[in-house]
N, C-alpha and C. Protein backbone atom coordinates (compact mmCIF):
# COMPACT_ATOMS: atom_id res chain seq x y z
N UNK A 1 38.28 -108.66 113.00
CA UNK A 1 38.49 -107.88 111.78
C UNK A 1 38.92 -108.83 110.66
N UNK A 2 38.40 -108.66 109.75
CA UNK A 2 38.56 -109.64 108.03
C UNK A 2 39.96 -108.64 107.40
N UNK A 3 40.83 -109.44 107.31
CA UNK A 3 41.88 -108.75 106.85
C UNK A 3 42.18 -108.54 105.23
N UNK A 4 42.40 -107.78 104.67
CA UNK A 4 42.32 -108.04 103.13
C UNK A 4 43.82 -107.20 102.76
N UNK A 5 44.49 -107.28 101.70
CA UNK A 5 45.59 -106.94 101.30
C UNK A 5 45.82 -105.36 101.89
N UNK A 6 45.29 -104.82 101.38
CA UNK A 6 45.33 -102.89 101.99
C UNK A 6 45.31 -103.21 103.30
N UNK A 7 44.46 -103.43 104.16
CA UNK A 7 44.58 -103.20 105.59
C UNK A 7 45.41 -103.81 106.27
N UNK A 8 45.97 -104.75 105.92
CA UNK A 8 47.06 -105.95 106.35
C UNK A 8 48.12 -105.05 106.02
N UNK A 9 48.34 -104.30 104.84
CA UNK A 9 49.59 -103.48 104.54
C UNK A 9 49.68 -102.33 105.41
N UNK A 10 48.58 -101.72 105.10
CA UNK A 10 48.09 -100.80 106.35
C UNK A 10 48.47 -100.84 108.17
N UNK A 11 47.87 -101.59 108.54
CA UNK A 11 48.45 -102.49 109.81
C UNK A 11 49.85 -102.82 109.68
N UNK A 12 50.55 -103.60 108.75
CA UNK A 12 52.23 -103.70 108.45
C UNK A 12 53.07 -102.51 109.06
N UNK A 13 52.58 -101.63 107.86
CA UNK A 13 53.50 -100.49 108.33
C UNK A 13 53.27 -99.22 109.46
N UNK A 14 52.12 -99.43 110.00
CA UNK A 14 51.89 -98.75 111.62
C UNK A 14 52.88 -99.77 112.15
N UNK A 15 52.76 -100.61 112.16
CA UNK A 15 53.80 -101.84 113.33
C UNK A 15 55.49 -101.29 112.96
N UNK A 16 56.08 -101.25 111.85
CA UNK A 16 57.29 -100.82 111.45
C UNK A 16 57.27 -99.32 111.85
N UNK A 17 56.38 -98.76 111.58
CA UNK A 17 56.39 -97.39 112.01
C UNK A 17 56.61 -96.83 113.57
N UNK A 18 56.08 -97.89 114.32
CA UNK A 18 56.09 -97.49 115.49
C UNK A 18 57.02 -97.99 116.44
N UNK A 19 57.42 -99.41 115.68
CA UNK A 19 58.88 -99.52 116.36
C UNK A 19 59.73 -99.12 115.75
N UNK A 20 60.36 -98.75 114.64
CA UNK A 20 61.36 -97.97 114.06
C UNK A 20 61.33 -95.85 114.50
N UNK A 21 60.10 -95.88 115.66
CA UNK A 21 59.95 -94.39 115.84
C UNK A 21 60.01 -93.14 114.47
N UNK A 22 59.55 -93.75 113.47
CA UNK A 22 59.12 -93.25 112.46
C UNK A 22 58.55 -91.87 112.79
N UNK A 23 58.38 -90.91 112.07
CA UNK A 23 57.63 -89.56 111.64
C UNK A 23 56.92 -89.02 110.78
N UNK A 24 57.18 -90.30 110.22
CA UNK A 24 56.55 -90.11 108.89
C UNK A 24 55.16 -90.86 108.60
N UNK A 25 54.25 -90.52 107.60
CA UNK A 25 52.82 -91.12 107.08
C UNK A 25 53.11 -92.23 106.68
N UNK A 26 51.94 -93.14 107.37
CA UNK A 26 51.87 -94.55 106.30
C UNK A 26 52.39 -94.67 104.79
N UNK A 27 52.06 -93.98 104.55
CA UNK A 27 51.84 -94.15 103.05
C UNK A 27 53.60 -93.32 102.28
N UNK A 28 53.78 -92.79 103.46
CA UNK A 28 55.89 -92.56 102.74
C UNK A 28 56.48 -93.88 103.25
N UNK A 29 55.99 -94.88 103.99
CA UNK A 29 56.60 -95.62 104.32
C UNK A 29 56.76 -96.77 103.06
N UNK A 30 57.69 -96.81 102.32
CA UNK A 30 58.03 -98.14 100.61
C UNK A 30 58.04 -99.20 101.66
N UNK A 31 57.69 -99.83 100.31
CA UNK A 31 57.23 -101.46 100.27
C UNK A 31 58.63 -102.10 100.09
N UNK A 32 59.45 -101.59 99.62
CA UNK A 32 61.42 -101.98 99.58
C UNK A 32 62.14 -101.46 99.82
N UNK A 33 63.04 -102.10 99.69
CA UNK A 33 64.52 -101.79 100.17
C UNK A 33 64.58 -101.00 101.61
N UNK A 34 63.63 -101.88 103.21
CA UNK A 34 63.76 -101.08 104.43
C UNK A 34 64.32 -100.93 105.31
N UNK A 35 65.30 -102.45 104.85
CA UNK A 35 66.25 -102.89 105.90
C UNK A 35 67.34 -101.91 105.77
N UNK A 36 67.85 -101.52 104.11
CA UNK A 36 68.97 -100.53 104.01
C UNK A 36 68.33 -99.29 104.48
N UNK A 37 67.39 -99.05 104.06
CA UNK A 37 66.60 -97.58 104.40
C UNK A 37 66.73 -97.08 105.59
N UNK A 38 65.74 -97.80 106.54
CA UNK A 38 66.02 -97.59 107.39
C UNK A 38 67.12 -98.36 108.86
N UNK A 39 67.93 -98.83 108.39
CA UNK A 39 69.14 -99.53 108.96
C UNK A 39 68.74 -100.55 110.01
N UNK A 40 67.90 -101.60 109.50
CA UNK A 40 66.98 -102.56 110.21
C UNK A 40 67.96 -103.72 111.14
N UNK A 41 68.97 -103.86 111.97
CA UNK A 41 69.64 -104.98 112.13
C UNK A 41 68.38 -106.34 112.69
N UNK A 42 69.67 -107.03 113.00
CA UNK A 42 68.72 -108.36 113.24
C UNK A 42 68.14 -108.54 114.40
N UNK A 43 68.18 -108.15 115.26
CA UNK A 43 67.28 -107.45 116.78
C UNK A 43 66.29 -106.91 116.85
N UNK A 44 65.60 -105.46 116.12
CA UNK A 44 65.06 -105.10 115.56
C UNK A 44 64.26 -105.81 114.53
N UNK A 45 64.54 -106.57 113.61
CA UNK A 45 63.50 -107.02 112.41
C UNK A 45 63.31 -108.32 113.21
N UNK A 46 63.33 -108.87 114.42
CA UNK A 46 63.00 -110.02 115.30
C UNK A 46 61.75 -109.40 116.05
N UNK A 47 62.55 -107.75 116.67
CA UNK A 47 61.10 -107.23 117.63
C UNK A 47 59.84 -106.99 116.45
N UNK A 48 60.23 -106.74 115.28
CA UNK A 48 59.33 -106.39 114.63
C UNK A 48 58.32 -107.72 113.73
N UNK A 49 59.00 -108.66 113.73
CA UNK A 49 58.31 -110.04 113.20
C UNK A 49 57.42 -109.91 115.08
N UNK A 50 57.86 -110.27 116.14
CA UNK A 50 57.28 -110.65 117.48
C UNK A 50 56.18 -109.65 117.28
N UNK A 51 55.92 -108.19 117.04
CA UNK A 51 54.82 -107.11 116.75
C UNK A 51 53.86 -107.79 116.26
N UNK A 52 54.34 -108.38 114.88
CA UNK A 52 53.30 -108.82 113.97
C UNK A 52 52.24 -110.05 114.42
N UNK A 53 53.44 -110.83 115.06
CA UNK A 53 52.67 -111.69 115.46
C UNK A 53 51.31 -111.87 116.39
N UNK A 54 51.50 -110.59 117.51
CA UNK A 54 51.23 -110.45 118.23
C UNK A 54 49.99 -109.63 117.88
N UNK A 55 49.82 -108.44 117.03
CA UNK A 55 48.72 -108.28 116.19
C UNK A 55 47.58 -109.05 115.66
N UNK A 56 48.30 -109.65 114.64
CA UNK A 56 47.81 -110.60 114.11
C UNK A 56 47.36 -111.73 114.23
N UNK A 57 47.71 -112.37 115.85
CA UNK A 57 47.61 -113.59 116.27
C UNK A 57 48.17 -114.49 115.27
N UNK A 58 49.16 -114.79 114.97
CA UNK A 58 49.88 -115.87 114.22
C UNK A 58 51.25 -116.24 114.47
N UNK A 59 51.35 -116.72 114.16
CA UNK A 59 52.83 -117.15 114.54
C UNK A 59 53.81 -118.02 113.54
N UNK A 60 55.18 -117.25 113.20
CA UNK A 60 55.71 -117.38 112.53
C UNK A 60 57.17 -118.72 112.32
N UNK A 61 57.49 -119.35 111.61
CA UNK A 61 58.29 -120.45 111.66
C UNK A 61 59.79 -119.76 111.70
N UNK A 62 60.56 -120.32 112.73
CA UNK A 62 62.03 -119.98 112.96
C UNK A 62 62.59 -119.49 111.49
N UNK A 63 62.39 -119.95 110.31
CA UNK A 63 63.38 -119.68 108.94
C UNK A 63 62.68 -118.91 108.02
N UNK A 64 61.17 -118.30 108.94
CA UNK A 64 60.25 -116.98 108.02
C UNK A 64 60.63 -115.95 108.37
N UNK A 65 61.47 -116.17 109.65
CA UNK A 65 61.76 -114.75 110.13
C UNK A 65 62.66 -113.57 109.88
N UNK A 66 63.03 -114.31 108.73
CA UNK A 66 64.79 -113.72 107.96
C UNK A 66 64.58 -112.07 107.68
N UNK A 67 65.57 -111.31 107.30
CA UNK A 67 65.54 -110.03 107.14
C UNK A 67 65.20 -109.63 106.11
N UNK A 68 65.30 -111.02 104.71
CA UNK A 68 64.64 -110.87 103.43
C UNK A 68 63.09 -110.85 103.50
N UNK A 69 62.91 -110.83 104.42
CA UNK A 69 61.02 -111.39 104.52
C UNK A 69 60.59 -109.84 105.08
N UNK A 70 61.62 -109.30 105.47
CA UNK A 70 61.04 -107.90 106.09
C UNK A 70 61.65 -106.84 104.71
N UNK A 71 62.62 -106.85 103.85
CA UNK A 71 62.98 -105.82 102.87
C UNK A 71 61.80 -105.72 102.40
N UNK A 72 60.71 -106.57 101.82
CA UNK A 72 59.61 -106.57 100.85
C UNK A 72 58.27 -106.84 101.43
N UNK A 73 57.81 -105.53 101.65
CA UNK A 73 56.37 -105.87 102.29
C UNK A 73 55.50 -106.38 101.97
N UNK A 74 55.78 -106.13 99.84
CA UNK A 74 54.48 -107.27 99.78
C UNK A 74 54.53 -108.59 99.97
N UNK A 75 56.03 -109.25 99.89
CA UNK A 75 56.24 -110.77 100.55
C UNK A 75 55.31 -111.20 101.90
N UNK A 76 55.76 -109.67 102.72
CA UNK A 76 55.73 -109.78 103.93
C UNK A 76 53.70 -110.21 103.91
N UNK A 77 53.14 -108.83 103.23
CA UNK A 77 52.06 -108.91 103.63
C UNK A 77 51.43 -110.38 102.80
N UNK A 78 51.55 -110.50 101.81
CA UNK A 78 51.34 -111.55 101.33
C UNK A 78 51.36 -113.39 102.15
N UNK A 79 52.86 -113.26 102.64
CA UNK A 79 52.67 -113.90 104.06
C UNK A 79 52.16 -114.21 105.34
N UNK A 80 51.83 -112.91 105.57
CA UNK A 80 50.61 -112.82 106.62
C UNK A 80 49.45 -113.38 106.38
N UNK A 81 49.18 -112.95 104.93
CA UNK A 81 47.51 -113.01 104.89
C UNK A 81 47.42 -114.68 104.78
N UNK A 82 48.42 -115.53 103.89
CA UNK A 82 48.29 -116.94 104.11
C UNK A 82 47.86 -117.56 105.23
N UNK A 83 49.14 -116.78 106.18
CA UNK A 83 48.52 -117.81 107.48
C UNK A 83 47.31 -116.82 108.61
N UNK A 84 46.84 -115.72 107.89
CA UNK A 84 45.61 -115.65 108.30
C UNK A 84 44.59 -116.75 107.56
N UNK A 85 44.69 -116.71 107.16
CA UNK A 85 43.39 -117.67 106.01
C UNK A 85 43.49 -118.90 106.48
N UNK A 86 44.94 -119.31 106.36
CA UNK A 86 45.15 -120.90 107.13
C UNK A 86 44.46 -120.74 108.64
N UNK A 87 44.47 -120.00 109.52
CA UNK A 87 44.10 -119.66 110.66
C UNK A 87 42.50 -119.89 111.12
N UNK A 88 41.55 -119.01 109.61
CA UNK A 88 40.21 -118.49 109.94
C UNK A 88 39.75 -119.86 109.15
N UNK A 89 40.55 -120.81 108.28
CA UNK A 89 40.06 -121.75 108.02
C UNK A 89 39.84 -123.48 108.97
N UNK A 90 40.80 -122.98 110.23
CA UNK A 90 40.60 -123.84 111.58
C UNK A 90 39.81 -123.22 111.99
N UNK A 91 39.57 -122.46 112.20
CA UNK A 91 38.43 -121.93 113.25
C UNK A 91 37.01 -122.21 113.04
């Protein structure tokens, strides 16, 4: 699958959604403030970076994994898609 900003965001928040046991639609799920929102500790926004990775096939550097990198999805997704690209450009 060719990942492009929407579907990468898309994909993002099914992954948050489904480990945070969410109820809610993609699309109520904000792009900020999720760590206060939904009371993200640091255990949790670790299982949820390991999700992504694991999706996505990529893999993330020990000091990307911070809890600021998860408040803001478009950081987040924005991040992803780099090291997708870095990724499909080894291949």
């Amino acid at each position: 699958m060719k990942y492009n900003t929407l579907n990468t965001m898309k994909t993002l928040k099914k992954i948050i959604r489904k480990r945070l046991r969410l109820f809610v639609r993609i699309s109520e799920i904000e792009n900020q403030n999720l760590i206060k929102k939904y009371d993200i500790n640091s255990i949790v926004g670790y299982e949820i970076f390991f999700m992504i990775e694991s999706k996505f096939k990529i893999a993330f550097e020990d000091d990307e994994m911070l809890a600021t990198n998860l408040d803001n999805l478009n950081s987040l997704c924005d991040m992803i898609l780099v090291k997708l690209n870095k990724k499909n450009s080894m291949d």
